[in-house]
N, C-alpha and C. Protein backbone atom coordinates (compact mmCIF):
# COMPACT_ATOMS: atom_id res chain seq x y z
N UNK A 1 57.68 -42.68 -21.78
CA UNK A 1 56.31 -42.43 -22.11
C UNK A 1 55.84 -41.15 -21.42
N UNK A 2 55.39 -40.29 -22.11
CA UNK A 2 54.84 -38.69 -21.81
C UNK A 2 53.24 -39.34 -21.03
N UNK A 3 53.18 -38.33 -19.76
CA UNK A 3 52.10 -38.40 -18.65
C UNK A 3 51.20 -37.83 -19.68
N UNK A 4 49.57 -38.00 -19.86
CA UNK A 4 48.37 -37.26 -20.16
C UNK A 4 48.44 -35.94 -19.68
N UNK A 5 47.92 -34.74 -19.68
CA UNK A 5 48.18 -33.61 -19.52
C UNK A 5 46.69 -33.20 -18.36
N UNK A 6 45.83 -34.02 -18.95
CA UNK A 6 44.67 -34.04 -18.13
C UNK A 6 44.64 -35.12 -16.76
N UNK A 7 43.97 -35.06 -15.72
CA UNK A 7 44.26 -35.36 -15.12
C UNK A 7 43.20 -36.33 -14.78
N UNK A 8 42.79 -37.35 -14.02
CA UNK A 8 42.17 -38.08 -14.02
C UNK A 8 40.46 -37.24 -13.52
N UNK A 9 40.84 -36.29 -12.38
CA UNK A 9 39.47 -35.38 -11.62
C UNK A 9 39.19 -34.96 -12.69
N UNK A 10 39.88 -34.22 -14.06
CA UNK A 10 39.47 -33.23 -14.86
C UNK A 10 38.30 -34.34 -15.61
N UNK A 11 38.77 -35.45 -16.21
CA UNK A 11 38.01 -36.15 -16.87
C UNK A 11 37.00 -36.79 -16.43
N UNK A 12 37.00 -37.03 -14.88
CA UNK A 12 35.39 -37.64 -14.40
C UNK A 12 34.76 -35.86 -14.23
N UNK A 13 35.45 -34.97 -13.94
CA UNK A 13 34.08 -33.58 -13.71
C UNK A 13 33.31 -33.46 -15.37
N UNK A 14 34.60 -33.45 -16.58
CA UNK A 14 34.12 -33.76 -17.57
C UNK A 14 32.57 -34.75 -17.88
N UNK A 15 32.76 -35.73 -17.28
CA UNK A 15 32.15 -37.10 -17.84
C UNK A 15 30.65 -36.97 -16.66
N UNK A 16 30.65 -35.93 -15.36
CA UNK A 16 29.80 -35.80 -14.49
C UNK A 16 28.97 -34.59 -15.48
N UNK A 17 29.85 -33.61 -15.69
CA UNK A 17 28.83 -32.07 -16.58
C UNK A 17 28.28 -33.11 -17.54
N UNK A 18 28.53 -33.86 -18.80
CA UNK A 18 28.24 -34.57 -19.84
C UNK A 18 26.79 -35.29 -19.57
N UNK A 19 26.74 -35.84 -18.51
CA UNK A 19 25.84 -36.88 -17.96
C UNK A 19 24.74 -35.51 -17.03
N UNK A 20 25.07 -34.98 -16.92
CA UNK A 20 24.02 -33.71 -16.38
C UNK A 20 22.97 -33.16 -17.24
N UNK A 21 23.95 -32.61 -18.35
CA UNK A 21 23.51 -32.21 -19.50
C UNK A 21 22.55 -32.53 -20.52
N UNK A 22 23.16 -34.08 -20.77
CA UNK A 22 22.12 -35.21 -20.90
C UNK A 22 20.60 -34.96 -20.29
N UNK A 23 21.07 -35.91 -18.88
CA UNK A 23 19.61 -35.65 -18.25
C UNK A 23 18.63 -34.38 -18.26
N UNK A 24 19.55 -33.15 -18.26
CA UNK A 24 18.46 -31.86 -18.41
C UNK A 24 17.24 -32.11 -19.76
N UNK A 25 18.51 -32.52 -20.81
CA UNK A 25 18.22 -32.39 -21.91
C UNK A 25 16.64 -33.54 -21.91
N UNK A 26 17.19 -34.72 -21.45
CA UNK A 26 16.12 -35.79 -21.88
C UNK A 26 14.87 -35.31 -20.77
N UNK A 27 14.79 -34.61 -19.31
CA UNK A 27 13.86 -34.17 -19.07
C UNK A 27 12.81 -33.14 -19.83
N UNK A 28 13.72 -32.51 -20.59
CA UNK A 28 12.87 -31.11 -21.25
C UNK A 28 12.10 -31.60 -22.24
N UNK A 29 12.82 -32.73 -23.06
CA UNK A 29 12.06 -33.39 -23.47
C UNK A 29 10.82 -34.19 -23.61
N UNK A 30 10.77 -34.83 -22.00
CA UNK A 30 9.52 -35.57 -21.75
C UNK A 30 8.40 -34.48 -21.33
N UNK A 31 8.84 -33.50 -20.51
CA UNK A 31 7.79 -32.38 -20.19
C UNK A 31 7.34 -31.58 -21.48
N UNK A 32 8.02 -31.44 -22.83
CA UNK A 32 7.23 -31.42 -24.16
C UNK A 32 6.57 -32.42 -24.68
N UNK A 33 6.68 -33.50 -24.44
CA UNK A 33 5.99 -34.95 -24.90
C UNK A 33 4.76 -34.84 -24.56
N UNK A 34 4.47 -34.37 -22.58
CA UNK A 34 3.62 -35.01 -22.11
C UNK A 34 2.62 -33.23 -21.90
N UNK A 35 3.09 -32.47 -22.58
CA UNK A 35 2.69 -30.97 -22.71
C UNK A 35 1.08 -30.83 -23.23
N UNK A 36 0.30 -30.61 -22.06
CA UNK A 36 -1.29 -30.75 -23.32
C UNK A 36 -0.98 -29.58 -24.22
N UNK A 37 -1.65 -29.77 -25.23
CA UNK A 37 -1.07 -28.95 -26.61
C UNK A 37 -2.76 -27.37 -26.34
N UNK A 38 -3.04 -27.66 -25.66
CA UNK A 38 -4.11 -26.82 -25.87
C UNK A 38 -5.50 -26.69 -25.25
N UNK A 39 -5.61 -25.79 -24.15
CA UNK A 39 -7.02 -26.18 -23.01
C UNK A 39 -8.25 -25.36 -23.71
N UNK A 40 -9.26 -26.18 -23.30
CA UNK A 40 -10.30 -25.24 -23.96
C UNK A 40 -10.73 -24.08 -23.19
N UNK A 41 -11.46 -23.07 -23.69
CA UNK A 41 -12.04 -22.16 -22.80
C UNK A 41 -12.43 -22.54 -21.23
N UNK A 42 -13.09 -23.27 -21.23
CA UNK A 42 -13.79 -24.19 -20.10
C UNK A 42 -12.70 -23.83 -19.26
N UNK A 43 -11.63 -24.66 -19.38
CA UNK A 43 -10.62 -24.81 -18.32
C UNK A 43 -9.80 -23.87 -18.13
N UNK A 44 -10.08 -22.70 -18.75
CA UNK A 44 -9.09 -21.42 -18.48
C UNK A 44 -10.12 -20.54 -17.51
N UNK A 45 -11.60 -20.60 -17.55
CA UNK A 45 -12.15 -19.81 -17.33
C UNK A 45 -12.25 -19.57 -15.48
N UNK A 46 -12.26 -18.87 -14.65
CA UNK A 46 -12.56 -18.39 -13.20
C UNK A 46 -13.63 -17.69 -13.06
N UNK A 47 -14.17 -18.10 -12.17
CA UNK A 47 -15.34 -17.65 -11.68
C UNK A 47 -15.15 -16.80 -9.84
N UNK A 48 -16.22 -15.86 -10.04
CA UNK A 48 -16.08 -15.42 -8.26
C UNK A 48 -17.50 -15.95 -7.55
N UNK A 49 -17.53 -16.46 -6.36
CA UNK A 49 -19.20 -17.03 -5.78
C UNK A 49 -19.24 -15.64 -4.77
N UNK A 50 -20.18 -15.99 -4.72
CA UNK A 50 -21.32 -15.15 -3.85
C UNK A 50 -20.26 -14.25 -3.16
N UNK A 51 -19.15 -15.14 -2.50
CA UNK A 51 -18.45 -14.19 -1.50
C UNK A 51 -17.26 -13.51 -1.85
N UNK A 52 -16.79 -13.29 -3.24
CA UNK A 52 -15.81 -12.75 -3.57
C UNK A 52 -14.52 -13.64 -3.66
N UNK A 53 -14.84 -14.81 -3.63
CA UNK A 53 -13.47 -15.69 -3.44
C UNK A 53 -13.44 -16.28 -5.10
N UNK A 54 -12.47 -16.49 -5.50
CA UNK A 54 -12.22 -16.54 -7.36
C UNK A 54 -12.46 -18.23 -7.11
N UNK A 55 -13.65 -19.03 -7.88
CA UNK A 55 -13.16 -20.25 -7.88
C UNK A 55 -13.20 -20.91 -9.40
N UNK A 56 -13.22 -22.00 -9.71
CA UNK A 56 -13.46 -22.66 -11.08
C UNK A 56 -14.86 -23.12 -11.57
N UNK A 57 -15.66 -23.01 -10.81
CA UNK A 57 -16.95 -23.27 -10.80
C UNK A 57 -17.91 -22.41 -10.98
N UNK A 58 -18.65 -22.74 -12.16
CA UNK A 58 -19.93 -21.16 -12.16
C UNK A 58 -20.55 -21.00 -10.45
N UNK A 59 -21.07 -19.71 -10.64
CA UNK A 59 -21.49 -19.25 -9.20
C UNK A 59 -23.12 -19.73 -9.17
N UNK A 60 -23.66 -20.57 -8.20
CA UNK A 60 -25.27 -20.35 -8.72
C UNK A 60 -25.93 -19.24 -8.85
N UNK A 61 -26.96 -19.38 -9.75
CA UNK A 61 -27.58 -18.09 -10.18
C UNK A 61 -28.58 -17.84 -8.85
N UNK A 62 -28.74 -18.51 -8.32
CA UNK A 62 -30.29 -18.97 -6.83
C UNK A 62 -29.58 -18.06 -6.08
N UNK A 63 -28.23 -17.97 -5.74
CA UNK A 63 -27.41 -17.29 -4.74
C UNK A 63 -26.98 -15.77 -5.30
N UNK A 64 -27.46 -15.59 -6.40
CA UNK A 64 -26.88 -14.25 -6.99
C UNK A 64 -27.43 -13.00 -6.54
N UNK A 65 -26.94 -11.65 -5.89
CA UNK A 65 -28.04 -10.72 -5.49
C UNK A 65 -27.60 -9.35 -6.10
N UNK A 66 -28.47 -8.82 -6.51
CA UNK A 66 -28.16 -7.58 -7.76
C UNK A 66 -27.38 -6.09 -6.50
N UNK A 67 -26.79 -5.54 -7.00
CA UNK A 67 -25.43 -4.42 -6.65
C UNK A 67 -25.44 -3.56 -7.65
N UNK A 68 -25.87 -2.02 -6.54
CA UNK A 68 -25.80 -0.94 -7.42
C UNK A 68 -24.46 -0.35 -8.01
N UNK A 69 -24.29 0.19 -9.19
CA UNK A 69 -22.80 0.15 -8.77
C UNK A 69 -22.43 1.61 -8.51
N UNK A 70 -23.51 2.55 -8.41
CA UNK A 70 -23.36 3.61 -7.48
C UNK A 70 -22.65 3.30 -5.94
N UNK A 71 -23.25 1.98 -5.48
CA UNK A 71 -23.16 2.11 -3.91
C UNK A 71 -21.51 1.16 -3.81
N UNK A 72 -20.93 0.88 -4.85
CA UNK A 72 -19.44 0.40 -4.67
C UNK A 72 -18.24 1.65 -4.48
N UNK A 73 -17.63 1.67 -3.32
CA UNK A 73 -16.88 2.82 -3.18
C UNK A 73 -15.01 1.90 -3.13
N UNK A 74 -14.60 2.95 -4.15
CA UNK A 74 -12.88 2.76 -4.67
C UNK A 74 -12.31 3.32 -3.98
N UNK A 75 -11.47 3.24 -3.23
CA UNK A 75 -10.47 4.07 -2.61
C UNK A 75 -10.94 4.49 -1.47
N UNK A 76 -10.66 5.82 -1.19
CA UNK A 76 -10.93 6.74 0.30
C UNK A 76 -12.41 6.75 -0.09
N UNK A 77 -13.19 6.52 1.24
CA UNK A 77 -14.42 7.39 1.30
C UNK A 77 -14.59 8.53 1.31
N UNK A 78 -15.69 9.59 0.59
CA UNK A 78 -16.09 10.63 0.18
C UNK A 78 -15.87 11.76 2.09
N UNK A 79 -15.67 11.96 1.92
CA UNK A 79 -15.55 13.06 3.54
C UNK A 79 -17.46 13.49 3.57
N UNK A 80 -17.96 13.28 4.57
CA UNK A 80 -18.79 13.77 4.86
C UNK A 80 -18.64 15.20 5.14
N UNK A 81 -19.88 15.59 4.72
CA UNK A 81 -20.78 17.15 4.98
C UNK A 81 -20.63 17.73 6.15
N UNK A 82 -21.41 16.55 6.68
CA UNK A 82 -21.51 16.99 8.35
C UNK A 82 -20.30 17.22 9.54
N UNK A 83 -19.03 17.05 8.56
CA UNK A 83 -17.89 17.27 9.68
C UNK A 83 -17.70 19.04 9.91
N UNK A 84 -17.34 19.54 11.06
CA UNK A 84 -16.67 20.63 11.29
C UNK A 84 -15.30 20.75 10.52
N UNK A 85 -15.12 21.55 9.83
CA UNK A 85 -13.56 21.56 9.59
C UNK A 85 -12.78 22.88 10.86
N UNK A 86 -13.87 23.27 11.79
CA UNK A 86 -13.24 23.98 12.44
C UNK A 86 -12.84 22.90 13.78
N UNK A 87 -11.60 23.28 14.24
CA UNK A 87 -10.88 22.42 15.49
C UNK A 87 -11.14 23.14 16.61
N UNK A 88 -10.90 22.59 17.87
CA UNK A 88 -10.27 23.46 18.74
C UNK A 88 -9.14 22.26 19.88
N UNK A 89 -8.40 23.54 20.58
CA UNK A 89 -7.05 22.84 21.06
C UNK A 89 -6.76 24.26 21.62
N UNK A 90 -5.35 23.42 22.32
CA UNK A 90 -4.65 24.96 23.25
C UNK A 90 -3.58 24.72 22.98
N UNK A 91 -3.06 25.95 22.76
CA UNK A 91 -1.62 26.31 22.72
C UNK A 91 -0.16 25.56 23.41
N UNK A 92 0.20 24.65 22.88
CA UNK A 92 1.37 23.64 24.03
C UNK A 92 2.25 24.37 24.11
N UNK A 93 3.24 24.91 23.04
CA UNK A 93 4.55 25.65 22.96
C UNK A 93 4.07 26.56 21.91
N UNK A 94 5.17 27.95 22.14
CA UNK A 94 5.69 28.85 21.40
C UNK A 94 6.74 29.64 21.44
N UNK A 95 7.21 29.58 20.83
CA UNK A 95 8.41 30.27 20.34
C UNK A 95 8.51 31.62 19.67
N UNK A 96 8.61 32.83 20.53
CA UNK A 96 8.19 34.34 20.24
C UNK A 96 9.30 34.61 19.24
N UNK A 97 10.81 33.98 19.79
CA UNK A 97 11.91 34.26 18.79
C UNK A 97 11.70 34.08 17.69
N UNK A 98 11.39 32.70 16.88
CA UNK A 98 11.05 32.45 15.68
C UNK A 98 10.21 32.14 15.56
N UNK A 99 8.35 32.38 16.33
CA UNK A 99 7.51 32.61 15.56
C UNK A 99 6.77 31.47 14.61
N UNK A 100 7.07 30.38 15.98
CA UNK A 100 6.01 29.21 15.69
C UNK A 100 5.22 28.58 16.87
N UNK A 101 4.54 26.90 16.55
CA UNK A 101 5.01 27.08 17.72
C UNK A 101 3.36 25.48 17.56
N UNK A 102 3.12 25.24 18.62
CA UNK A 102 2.42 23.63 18.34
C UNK A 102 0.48 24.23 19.18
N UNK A 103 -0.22 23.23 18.95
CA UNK A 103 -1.37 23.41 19.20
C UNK A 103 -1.63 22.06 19.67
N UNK A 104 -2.13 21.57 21.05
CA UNK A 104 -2.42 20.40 21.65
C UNK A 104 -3.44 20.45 21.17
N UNK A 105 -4.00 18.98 20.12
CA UNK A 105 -6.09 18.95 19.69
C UNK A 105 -6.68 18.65 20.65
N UNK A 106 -7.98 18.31 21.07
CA UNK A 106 -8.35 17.81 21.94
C UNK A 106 -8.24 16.48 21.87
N UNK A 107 -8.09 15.73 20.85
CA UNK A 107 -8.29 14.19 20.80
C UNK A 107 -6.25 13.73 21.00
N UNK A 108 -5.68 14.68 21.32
CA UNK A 108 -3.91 14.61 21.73
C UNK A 108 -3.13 14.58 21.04
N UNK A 109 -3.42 14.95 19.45
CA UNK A 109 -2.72 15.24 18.77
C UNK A 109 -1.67 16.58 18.23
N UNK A 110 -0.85 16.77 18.61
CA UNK A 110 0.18 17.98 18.19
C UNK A 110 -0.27 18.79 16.44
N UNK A 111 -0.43 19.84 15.91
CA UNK A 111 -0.30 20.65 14.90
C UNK A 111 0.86 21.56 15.35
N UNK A 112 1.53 22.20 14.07
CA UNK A 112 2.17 22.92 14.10
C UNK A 112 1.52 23.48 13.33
N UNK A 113 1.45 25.63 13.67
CA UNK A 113 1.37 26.36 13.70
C UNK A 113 2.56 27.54 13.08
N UNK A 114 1.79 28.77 12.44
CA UNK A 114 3.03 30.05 12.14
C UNK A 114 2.24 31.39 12.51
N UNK A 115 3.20 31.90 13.29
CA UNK A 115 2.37 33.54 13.44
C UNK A 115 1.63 34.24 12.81
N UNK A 116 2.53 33.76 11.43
CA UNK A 116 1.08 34.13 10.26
C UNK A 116 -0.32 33.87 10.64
N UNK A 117 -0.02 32.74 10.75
CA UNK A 117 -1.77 32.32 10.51
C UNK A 117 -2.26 32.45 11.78
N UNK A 118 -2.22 33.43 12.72
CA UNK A 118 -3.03 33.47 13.68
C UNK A 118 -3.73 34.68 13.49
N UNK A 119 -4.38 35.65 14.51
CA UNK A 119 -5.08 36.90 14.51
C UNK A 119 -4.82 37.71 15.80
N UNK A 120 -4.58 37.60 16.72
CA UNK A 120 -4.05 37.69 17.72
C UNK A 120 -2.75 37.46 18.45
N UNK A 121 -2.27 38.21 19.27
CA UNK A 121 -1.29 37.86 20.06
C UNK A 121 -1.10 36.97 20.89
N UNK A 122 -0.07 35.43 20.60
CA UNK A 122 -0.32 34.68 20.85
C UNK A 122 0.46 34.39 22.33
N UNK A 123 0.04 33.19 23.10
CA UNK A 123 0.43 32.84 24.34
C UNK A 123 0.50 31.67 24.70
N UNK A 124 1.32 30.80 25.46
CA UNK A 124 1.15 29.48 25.43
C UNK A 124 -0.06 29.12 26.06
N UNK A 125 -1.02 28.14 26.25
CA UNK A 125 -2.01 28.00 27.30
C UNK A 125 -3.62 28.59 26.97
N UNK A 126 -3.79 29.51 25.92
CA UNK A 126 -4.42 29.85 24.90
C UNK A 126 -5.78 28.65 24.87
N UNK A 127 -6.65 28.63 24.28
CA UNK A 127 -7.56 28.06 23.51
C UNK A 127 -7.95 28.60 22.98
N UNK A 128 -7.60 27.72 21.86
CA UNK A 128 -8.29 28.48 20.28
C UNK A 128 -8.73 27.75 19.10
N UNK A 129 -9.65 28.65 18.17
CA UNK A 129 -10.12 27.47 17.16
C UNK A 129 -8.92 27.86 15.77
N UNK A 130 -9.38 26.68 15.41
CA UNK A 130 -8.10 26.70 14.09
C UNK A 130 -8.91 25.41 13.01
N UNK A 131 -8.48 25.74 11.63
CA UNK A 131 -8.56 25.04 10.49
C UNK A 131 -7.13 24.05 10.01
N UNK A 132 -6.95 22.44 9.95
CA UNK A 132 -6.20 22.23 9.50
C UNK A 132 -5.92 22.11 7.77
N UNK A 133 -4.80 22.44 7.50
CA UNK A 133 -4.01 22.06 5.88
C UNK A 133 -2.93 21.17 6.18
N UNK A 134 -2.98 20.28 5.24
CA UNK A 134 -1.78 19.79 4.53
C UNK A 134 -0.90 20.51 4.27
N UNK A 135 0.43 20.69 4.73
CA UNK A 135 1.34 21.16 4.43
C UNK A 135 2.68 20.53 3.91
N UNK A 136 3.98 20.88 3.48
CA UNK A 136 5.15 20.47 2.62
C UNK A 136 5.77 19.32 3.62
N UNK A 137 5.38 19.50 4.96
CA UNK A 137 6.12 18.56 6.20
C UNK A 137 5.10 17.67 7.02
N UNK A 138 3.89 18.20 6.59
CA UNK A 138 2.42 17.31 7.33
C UNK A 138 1.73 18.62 7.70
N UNK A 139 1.05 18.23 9.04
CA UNK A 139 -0.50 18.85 8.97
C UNK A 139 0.29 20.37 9.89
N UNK A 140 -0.52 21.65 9.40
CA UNK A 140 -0.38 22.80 9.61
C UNK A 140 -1.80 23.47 9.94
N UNK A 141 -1.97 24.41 11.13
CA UNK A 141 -3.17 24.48 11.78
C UNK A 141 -2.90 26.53 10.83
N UNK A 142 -3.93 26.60 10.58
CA UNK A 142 -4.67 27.88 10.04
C UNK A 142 -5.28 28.33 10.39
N UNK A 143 -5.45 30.06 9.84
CA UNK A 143 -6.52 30.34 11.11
C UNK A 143 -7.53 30.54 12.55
N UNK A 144 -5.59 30.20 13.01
CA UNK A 144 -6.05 29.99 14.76
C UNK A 144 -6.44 31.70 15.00
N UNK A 145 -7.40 31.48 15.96
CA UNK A 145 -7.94 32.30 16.30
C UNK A 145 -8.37 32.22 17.92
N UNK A 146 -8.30 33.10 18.63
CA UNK A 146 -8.55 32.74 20.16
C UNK A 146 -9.79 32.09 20.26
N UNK A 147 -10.27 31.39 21.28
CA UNK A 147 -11.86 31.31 21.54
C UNK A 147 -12.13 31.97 22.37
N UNK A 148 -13.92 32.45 22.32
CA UNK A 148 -14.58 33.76 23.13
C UNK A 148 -15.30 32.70 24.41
């Protein structure tokens, strides 16, 4: 008598996937059975209260307070008028060889600087006023100029 070719493990993993499969199947089923077919507006709708928090409930109208929508600001705030765009700081390092070189701010922040943009012959230890730009690597001080 010739042995089965299959082996007894092959036919219970068989008979375990089969019975898996099944069950997926008869779950997907009941979760379409028991599927509401369709919510009304009502229950889709969100509401925000007074404080910005999203809830399901209209907001009372007693608590409602009118908003210009001039005075709602997106993003960065507008830069005020009243700032100086002129700096001042002193000279930390320079470099005569190549003609750069850093500017200590007063509030301790480092700029880098180019001979270009100065007006004078420069020196480490210096105080001077300067304009910052945005530059290709970050902030770049312009227009340094000694102070009198």
């Amino acid at each position: 008598m010739a042995k089965s070719k299959e082996t007894f493990n092959k036919r219970e993993k068989e008979k375990q996937r089969q019975k898996e499969k099944r069950e997926k199947r008869e779950k997907m089923e009941e979760r379409r059975a028991n599927q509401p077919k369709g919510r009304s507006l009502d229950e889709m709708m969100a509401y925000v209260d007074e404080d910005g928090n999203i809830t399901s409930t209209p907001p009372d109208p007693r608590k409602m307070r009118a908003v210009n929508a001039e005075d709602i600001e997106i993003g960065v705030p507008r830069r005020s008028e009243t700032e100086d765009p002129l700096k001042e700081g002193k000279i930390d390092y320079f470099d005569s060889s190549k003609g750069f070189g850093f500017i200590l701010q007063t509030d301790g922040t480092k700029v880098f600087f180019h001979i270009n943009q100065t007006t004078y012959p420069v020196r480490e230890g210096d105080v001077v006023n300067f304009t910052v730009e945005r530059g290709p690597k970050g902030w770049n001080a312009v227009d340094v100029a000694k102070k009198q």
